[in-house]
C-alpha atoms as a PDB file:
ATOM      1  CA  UNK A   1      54.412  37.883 135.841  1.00  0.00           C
ATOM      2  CA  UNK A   2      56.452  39.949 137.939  1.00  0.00           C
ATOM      3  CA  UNK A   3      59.995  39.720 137.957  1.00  0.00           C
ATOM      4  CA  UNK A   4      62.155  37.575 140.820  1.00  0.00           C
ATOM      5  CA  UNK A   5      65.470  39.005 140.062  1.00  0.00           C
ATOM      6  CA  UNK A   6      67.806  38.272 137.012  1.00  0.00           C
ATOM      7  CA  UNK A   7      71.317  36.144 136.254  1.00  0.00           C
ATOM      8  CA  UNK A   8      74.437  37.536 134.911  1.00  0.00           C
ATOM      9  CA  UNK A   9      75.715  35.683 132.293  1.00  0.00           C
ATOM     10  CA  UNK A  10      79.917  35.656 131.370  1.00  0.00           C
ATOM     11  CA  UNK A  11      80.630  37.390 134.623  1.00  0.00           C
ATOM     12  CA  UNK A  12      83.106  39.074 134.501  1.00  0.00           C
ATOM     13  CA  UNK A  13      83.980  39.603 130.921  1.00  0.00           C
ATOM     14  CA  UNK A  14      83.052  41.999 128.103  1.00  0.00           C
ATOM     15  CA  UNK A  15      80.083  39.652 127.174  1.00  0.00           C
ATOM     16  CA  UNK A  16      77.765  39.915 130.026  1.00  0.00           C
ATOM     17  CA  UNK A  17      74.525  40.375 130.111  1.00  0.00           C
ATOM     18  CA  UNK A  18      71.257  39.805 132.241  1.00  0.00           C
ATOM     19  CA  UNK A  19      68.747  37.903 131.793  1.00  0.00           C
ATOM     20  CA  UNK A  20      65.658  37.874 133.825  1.00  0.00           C
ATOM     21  CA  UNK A  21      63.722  35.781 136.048  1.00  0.00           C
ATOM     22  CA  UNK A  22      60.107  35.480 136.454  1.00  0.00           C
ATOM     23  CA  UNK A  23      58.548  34.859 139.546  1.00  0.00           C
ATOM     24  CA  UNK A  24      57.081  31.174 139.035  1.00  0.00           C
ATOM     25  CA  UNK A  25      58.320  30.337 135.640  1.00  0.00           C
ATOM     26  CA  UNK A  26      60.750  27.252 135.575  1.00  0.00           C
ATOM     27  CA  UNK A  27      63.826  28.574 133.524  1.00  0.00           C
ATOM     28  CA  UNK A  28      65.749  25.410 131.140  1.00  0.00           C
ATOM     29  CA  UNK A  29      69.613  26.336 130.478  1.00  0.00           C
ATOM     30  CA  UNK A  30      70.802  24.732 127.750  1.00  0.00           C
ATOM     31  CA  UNK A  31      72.753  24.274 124.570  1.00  0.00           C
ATOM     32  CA  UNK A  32      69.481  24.355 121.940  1.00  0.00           C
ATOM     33  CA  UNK A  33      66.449  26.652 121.777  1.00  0.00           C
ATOM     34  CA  UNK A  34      63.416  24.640 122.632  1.00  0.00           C
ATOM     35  CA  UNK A  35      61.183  23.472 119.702  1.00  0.00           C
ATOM     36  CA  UNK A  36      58.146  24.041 121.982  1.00  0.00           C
ATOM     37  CA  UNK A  37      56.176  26.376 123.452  1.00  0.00           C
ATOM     38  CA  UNK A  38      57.314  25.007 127.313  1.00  0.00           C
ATOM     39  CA  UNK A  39      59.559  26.580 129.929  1.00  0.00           C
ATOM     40  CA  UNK A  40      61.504  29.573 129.387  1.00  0.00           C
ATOM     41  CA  UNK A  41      65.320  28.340 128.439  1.00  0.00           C
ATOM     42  CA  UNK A  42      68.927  30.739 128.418  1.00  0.00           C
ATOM     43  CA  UNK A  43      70.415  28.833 125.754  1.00  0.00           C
ATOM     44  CA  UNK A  44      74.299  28.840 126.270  1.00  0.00           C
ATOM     45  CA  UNK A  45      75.715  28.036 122.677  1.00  0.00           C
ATOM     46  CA  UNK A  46      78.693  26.415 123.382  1.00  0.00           C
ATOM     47  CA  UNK A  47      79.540  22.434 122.226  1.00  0.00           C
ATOM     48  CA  UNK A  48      80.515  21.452 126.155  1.00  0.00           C
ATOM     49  CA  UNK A  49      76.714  22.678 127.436  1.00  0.00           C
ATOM     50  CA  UNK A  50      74.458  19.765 126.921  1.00  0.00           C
ATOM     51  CA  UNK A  51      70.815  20.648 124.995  1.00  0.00           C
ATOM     52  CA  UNK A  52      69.231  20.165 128.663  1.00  0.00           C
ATOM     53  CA  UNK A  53      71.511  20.808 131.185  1.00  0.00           C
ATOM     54  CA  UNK A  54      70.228  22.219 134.296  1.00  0.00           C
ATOM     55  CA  UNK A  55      67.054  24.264 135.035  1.00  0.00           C
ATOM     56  CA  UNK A  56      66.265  27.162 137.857  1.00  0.00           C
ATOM     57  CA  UNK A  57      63.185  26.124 140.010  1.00  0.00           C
ATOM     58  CA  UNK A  58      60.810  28.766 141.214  1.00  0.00           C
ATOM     59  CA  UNK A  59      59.246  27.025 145.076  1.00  0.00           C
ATOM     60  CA  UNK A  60      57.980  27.745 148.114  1.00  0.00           C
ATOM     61  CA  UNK A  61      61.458  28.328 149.948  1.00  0.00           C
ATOM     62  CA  UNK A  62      62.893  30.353 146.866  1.00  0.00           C
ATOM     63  CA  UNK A  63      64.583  29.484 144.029  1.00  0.00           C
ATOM     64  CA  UNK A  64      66.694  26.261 143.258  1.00  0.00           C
ATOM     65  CA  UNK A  65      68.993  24.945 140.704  1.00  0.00           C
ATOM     66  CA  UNK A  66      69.302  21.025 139.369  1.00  0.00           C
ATOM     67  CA  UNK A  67      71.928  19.694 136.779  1.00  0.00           C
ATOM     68  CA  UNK A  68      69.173  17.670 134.981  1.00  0.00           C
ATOM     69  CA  UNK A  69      71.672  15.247 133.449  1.00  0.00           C
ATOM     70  CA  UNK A  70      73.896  16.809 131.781  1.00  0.00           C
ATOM     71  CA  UNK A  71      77.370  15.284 130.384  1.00  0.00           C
ATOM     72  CA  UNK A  72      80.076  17.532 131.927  1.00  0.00           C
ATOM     73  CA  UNK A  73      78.544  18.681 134.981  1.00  0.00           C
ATOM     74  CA  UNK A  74      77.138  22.114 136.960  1.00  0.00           C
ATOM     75  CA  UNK A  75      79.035  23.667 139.770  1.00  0.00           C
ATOM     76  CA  UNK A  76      78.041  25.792 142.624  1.00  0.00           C
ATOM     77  CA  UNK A  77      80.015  28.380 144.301  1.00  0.00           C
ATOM     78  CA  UNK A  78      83.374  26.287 142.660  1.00  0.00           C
ATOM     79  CA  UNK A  79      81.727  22.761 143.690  1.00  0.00           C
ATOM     80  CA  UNK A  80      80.099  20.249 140.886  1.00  0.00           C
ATOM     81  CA  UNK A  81      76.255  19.056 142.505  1.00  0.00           C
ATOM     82  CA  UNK A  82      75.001  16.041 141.917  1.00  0.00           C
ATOM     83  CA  UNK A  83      72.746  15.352 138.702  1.00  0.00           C
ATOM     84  CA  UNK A  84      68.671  15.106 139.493  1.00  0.00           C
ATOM     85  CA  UNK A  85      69.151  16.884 143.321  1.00  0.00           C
ATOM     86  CA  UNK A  86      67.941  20.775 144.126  1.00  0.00           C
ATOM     87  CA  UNK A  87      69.887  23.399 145.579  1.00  0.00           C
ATOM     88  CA  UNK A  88      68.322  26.204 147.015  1.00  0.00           C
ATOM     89  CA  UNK A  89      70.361  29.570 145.380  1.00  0.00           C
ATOM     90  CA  UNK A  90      70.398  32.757 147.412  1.00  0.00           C
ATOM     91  CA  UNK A  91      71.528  36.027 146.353  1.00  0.00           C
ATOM     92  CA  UNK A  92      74.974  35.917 145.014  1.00  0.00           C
ATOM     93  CA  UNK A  93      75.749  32.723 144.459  1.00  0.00           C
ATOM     94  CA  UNK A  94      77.635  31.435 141.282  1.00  0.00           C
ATOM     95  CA  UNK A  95      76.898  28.458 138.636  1.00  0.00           C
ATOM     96  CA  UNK A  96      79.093  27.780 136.860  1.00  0.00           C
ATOM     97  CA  UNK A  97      78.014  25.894 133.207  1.00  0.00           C
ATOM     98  CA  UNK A  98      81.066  24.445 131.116  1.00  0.00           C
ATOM     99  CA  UNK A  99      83.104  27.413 130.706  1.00  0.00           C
ATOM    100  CA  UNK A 100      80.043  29.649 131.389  1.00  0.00           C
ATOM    101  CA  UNK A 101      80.103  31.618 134.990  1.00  0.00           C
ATOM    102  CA  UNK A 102      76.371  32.743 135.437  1.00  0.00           C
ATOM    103  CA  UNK A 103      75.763  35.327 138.972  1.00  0.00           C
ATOM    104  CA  UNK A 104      72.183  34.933 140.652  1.00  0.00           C
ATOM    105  CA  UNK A 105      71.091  38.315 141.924  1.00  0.00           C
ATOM    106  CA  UNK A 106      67.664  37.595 143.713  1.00  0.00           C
ATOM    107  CA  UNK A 107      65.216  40.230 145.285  1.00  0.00           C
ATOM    108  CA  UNK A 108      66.070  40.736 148.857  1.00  0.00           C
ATOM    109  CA  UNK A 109      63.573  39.325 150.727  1.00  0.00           C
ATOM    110  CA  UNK A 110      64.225  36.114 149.024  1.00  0.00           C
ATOM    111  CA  UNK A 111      64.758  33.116 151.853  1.00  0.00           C
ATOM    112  CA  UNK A 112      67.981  32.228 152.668  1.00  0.00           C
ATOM    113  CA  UNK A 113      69.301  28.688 153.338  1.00  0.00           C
ATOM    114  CA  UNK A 114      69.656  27.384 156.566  1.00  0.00           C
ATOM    115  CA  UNK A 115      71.906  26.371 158.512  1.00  0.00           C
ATOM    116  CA  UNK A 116      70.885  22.415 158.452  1.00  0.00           C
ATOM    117  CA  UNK A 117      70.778  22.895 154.801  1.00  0.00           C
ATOM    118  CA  UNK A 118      74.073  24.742 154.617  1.00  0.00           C
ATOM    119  CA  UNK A 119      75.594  21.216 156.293  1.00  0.00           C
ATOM    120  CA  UNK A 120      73.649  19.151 154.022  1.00  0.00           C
ATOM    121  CA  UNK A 121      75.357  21.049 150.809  1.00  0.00           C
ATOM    122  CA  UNK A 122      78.778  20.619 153.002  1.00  0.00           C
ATOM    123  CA  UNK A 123      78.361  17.032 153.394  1.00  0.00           C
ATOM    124  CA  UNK A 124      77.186  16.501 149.922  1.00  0.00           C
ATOM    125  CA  UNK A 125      80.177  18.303 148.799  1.00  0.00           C
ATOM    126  CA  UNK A 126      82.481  16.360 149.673  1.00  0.00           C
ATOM    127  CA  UNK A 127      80.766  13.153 148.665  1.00  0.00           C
ATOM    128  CA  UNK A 128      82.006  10.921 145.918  1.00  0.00           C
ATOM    129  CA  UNK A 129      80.136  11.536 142.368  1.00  0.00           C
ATOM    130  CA  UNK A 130      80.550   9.079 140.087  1.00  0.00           C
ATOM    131  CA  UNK A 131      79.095   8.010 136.718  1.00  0.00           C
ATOM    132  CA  UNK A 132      80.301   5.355 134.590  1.00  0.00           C
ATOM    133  CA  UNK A 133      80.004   6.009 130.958  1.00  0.00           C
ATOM    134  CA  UNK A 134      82.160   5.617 127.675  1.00  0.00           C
ATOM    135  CA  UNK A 135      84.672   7.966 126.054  1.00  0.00           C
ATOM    136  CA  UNK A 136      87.702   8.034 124.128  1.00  0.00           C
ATOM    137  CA  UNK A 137      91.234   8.657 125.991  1.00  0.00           C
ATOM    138  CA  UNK A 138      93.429  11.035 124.236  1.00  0.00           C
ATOM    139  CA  UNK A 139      96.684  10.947 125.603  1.00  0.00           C
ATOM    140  CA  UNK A 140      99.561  13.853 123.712  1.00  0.00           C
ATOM    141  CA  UNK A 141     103.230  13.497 125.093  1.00  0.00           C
ATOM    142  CA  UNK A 142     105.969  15.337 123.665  1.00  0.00           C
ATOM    143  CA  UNK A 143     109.111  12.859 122.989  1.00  0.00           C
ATOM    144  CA  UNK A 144     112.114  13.642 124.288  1.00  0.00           C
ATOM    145  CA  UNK A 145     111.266  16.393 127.101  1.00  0.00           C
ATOM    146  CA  UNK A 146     113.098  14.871 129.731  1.00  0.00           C
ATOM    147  CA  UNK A 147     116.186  14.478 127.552  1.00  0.00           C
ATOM    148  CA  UNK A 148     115.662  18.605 126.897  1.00  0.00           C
ATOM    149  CA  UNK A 149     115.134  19.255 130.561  1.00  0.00           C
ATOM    150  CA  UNK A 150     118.606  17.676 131.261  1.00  0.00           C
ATOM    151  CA  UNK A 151     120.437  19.762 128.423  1.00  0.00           C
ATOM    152  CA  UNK A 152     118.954  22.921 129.472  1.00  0.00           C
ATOM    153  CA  UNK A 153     119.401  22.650 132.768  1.00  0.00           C
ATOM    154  CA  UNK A 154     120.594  25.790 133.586  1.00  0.00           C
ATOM    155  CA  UNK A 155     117.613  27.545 131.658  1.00  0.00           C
ATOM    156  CA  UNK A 156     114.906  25.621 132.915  1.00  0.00           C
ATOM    157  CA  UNK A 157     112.000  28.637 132.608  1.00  0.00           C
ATOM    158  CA  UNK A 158     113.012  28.206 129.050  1.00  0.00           C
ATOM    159  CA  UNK A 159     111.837  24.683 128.419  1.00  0.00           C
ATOM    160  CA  UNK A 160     108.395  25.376 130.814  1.00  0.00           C
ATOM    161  CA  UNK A 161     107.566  28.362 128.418  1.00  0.00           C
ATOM    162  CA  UNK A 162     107.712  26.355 125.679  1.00  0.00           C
ATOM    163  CA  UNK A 163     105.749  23.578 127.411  1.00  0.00           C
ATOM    164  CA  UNK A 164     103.505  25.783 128.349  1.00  0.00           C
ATOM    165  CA  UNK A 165     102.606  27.443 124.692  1.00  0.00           C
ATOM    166  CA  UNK A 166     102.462  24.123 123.458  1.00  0.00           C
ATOM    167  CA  UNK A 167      99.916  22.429 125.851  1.00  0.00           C
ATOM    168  CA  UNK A 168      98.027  25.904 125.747  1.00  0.00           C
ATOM    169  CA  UNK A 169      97.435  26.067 121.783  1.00  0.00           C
ATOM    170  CA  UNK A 170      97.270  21.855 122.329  1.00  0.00           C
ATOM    171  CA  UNK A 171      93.944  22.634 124.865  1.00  0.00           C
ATOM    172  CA  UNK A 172      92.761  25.148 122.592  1.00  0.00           C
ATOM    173  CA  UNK A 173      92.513  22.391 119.515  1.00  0.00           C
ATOM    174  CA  UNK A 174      90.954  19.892 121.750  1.00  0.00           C
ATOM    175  CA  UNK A 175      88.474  21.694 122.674  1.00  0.00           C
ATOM    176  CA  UNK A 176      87.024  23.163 119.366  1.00  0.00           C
ATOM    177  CA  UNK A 177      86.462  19.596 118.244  1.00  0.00           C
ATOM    178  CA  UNK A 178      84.745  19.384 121.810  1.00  0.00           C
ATOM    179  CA  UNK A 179      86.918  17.546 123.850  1.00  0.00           C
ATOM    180  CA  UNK A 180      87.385  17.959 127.828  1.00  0.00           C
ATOM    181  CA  UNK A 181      91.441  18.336 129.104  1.00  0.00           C
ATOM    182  CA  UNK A 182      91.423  16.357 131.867  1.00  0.00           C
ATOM    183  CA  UNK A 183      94.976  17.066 133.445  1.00  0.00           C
ATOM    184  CA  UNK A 184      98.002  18.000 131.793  1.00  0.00           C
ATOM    185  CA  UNK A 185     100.924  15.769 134.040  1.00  0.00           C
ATOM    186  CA  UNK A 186     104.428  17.200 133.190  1.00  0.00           C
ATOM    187  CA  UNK A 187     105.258  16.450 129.331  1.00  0.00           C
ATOM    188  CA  UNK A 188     101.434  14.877 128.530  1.00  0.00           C
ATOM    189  CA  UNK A 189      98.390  16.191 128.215  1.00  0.00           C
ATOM    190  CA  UNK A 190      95.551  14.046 128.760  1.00  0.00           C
ATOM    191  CA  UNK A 191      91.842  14.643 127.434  1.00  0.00           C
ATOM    192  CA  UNK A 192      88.824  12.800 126.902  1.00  0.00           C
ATOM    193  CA  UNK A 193      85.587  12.525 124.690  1.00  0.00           C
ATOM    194  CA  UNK A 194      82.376  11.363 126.737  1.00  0.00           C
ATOM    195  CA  UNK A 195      79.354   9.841 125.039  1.00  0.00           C
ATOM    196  CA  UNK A 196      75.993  12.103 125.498  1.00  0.00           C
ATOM    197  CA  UNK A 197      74.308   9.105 126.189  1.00  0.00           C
ATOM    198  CA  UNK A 198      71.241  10.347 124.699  1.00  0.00           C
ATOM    199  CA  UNK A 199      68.561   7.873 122.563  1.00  0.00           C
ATOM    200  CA  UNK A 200      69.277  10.104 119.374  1.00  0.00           C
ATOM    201  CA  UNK A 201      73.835  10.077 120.171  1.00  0.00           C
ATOM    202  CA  UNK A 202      75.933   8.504 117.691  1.00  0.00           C
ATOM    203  CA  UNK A 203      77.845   6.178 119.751  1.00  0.00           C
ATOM    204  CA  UNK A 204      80.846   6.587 117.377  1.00  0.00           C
ATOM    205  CA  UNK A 205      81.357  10.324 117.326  1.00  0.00           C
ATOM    206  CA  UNK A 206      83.576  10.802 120.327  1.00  0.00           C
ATOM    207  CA  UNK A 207      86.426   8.184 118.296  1.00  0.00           C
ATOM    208  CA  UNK A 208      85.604  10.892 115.683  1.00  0.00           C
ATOM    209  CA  UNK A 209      86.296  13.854 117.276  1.00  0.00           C
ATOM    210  CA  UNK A 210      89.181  12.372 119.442  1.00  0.00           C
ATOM    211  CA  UNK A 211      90.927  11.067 115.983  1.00  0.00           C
ATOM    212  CA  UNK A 212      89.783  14.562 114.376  1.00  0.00           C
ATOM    213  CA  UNK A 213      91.857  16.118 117.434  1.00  0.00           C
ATOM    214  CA  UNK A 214      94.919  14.077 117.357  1.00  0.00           C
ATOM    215  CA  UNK A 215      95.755  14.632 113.991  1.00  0.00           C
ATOM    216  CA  UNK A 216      95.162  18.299 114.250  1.00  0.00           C
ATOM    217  CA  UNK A 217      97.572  18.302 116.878  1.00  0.00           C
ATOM    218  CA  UNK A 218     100.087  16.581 114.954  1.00  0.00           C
ATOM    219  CA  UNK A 219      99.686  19.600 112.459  1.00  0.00           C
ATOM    220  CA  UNK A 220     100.299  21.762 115.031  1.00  0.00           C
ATOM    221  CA  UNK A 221     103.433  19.822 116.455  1.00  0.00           C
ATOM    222  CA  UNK A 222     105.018  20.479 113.104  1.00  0.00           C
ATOM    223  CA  UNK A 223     103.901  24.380 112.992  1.00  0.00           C
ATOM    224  CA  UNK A 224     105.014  25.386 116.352  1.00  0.00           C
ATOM    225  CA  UNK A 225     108.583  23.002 115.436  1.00  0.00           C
ATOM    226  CA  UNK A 226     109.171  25.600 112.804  1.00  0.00           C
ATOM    227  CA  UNK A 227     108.048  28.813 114.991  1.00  0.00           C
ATOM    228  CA  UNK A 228     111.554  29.761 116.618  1.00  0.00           C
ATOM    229  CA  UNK A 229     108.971  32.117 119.141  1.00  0.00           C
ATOM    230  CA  UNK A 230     107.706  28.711 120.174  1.00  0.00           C
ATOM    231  CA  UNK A 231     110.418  26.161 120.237  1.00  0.00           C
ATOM    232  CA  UNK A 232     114.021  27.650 120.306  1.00  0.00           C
ATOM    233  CA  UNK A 233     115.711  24.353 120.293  1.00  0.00           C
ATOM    234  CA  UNK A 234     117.419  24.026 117.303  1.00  0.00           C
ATOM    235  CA  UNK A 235     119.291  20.768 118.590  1.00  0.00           C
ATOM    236  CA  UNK A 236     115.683  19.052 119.727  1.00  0.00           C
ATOM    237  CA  UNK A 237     113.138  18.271 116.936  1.00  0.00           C
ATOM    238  CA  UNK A 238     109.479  18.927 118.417  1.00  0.00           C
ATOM    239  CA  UNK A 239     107.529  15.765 118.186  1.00  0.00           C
ATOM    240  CA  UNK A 240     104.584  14.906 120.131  1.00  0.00           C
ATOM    241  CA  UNK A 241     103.577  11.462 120.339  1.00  0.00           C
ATOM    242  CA  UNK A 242      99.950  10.811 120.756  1.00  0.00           C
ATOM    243  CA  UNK A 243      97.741   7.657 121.592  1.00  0.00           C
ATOM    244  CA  UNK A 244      93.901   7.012 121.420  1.00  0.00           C
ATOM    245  CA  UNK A 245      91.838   4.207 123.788  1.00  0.00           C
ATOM    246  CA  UNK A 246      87.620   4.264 123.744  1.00  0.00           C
ATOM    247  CA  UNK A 247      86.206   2.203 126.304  1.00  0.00           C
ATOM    248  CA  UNK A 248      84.122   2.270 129.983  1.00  0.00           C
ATOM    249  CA  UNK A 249      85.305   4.948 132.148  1.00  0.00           C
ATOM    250  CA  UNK A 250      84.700   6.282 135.456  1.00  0.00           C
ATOM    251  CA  UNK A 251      83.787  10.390 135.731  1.00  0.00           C
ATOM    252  CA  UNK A 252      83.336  12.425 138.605  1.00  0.00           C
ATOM    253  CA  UNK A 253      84.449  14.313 141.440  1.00  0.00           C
ATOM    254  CA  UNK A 254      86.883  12.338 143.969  1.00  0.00           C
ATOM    255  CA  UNK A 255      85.913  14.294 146.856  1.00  0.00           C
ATOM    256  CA  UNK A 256      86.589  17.837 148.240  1.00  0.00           C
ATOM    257  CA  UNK A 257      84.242  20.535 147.507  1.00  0.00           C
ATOM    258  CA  UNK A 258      86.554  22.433 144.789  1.00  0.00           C
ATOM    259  CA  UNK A 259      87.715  18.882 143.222  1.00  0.00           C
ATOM    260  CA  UNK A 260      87.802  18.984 139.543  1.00  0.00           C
ATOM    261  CA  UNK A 261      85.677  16.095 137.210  1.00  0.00           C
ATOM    262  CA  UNK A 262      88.875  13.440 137.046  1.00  0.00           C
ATOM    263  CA  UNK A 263      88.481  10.279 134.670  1.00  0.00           C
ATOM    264  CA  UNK A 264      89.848   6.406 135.963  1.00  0.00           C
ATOM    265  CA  UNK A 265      89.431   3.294 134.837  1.00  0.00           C
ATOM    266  CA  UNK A 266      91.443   0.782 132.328  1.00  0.00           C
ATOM    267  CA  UNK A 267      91.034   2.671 129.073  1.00  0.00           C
ATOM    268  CA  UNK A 268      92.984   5.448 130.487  1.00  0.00           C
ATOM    269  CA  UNK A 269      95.722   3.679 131.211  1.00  0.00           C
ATOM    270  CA  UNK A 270      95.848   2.046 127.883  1.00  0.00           C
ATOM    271  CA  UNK A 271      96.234   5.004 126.210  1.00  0.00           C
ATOM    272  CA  UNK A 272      98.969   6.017 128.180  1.00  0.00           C
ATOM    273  CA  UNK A 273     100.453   2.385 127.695  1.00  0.00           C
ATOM    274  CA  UNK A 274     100.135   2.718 124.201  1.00  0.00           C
ATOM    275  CA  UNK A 275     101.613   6.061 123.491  1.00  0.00           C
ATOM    276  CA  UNK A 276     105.095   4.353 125.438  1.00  0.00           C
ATOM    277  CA  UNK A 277     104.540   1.725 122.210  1.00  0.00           C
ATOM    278  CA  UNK A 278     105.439   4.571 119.314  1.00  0.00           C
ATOM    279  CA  UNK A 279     108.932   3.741 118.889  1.00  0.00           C
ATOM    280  CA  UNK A 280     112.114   6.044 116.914  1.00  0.00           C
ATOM    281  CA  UNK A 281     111.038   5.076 113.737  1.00  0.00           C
ATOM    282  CA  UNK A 282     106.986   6.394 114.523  1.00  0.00           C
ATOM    283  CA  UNK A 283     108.075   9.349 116.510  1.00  0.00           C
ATOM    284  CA  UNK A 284     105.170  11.700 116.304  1.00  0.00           C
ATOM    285  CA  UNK A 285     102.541   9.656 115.103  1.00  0.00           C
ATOM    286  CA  UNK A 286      99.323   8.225 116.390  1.00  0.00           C
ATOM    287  CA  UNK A 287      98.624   4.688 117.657  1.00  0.00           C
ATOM    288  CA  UNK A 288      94.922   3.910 118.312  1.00  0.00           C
ATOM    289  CA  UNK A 289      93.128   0.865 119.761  1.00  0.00           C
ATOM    290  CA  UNK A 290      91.041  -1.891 117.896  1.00  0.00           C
ATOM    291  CA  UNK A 291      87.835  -0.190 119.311  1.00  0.00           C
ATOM    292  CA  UNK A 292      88.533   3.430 118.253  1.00  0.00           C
ATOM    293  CA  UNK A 293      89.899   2.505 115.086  1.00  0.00           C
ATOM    294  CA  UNK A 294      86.226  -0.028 114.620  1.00  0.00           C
ATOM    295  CA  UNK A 295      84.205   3.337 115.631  1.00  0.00           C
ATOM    296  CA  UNK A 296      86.308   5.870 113.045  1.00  0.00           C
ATOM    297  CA  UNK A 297      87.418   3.182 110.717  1.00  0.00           C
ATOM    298  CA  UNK A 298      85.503   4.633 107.739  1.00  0.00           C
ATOM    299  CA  UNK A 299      86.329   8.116 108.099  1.00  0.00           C
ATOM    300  CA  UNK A 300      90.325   7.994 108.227  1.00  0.00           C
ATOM    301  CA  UNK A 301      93.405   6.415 106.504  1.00  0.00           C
ATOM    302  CA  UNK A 302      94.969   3.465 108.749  1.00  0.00           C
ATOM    303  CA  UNK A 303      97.831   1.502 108.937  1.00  0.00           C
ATOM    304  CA  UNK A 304      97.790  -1.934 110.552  1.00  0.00           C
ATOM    305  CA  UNK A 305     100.301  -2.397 113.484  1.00  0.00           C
ATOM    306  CA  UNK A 306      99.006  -5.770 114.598  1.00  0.00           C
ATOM    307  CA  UNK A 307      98.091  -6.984 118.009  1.00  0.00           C
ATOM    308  CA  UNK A 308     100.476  -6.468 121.301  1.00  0.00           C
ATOM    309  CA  UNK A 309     100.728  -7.173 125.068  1.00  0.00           C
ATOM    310  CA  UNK A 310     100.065  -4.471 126.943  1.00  0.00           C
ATOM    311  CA  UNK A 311     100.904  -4.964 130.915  1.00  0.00           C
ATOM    312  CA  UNK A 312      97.906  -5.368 132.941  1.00  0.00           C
ATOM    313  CA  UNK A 313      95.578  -6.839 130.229  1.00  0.00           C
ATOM    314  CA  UNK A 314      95.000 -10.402 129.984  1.00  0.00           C
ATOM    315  CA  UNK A 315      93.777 -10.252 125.643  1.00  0.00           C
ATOM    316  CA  UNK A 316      96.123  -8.841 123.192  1.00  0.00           C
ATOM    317  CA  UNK A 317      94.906  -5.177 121.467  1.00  0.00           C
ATOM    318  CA  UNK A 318      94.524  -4.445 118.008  1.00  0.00           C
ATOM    319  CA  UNK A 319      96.503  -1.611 117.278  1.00  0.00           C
ATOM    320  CA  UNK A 320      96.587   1.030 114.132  1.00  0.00           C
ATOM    321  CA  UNK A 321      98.514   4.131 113.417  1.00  0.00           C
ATOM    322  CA  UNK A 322      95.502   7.224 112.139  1.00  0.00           C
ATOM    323  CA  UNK A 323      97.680   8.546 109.071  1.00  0.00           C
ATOM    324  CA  UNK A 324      95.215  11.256 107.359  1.00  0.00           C
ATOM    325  CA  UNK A 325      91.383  11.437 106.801  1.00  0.00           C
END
């Protein structure tokens, strides 16, 4: 087999490295090295690339690249394609794979698209892609911060720095137990854990990482609160109050073609309505819902906070505080 030109992998950083293509050879990207002798495969070993999540198709018209299903999407030159369709790649173009940025460099006389098929990619762009699936809301807000904007007015930069370490070592956390930070709004941080949605997934493991998470984050509320590098404000104990909600959600890109994967739907905003329910007296803690607490039950220590009304929902929800493992 001759070769058809190569991919640089971590562009851009002290990591990269090629890796070749050969000319009519499908190539698999994903998380796990095949247990077969099939297609060639990069694997990418990081816990946000699925174990199949996209492939590079050698064809008549060049080479193409499909997301073949994977759970947290494949961009394009900054734009997320949709799952199961072919793009035809021409030299220079960039995919980029979770937090993977991958560089095509293809022989020269490799076709390039057209321009019917450069307003196909346009319109399809700008399309709405959305999957429903189910994850677990995590929702971090840190109690007080409009209070501490309002004391320190007059050193304003001074409260955003500290917000900013905060949510930055808070992002970190979330995802080494492989959770995706969806936005980060002001004083909260929002994040979510999506099911695989694979025959061989445990169906309770994003509850688990997402409690796994939040109480790691209450550990770290309490470290940075005595780090006077992080918070200065002797007068304004750190707490961060945090809430937990699994249930249907809606993923996807809401149009434009650099839009970012956003999450919506009614388990969202119960986890924001339930981190407003931690009162004074459970400043800093965690409040789940009935479903996440059924999913993690067994692995964590719980405290019963009965059933409430949250605005918007017609049942009452179970709620728990997650004290410990």
């Amino acid at each position: 087999m001759g070769l058809a030109g190569y991919l640089v992998v971590n562009f851009g950083t002290p990591e990269a490295y090629f890796f070749e293509l050969e000319e009519g050879l499908l190539l698999e990207i994903g998380r796990k090295p095949s247990l077969s002798d099939g297609p060639r495969k990069l694997v990418l070993p990081v816990p946000e690339v699925s174990s199949h999540h996209a492939e590079l198709r050698p064809g008549q018209n060049g080479w193409s690249l499909m997301d073949t299903g994977s759970t947290n999407g494949t961009q394009l030159n900054g734009s997320w394609i949709t799952s199961g369709q072919e793009y035809l790649l021409k030299n220079g173009d960039h995919i980029k794979v979770a937090q993977v940025d991958l560089v095509v460099n293809l022989p020269e006389n490799t076709p390039q698209r057209s321009e019917s098929q450069l307003l196909e990619d346009e319109h399809e762009q700008t399309k709405l892609h959305i999957k429903l699936t189910s994850a677990t809301i995590l929702v971090a807000d840190i109690r007080g911060f409009t209070t501490l904007m309002e004391s320190y007015s007059e050193q304003p930069d001074k409260v955003m720095e500290a917000a900013q370490r905060i949510f930055s070592a808070l992002a970190d956390s979330i995802k080494k137990e492989y959770g995706q930070v969806e936005k980060i709004a002001g004083d909260a941080v929002m994040a979510y854990w999506q099911e695989a949605g694979t025959p061989d997934s445990d169906p309770n493991i994003c509850a688990y990482q997402a409690c796994r998470s939040a109480l790691r984050i209450k550990e770290l509320a309490c470290e940075m609160a005595a780090n006077r590098d992080i918070w200065s404000f002797a007068d304004h104990t750190l707490q961060i109050d945090i809430a937990l909600a699994t249930g249907p959600v809606a993923t996807g890109t809401l149009g434009g073609s650099n839009s970012p994967l956003s999450v919506l739907g009614d388990t969202a905003n119960l986890a924001f309505r339930l981190e407003k329910l931690l009162d004074a007296e459970r400043a800093g803690g965690i409040i789940v819902d009935g479903v996440t607490y059924e999913a993690a039950k067994d692995k964590f220590v719980w405290e019963s906070l009965g059933t409430v009304t949250v605005k918007g929902r017609q049942r009452p929800v179970d709620t728990y505080l997650l004290l410990s493992h």
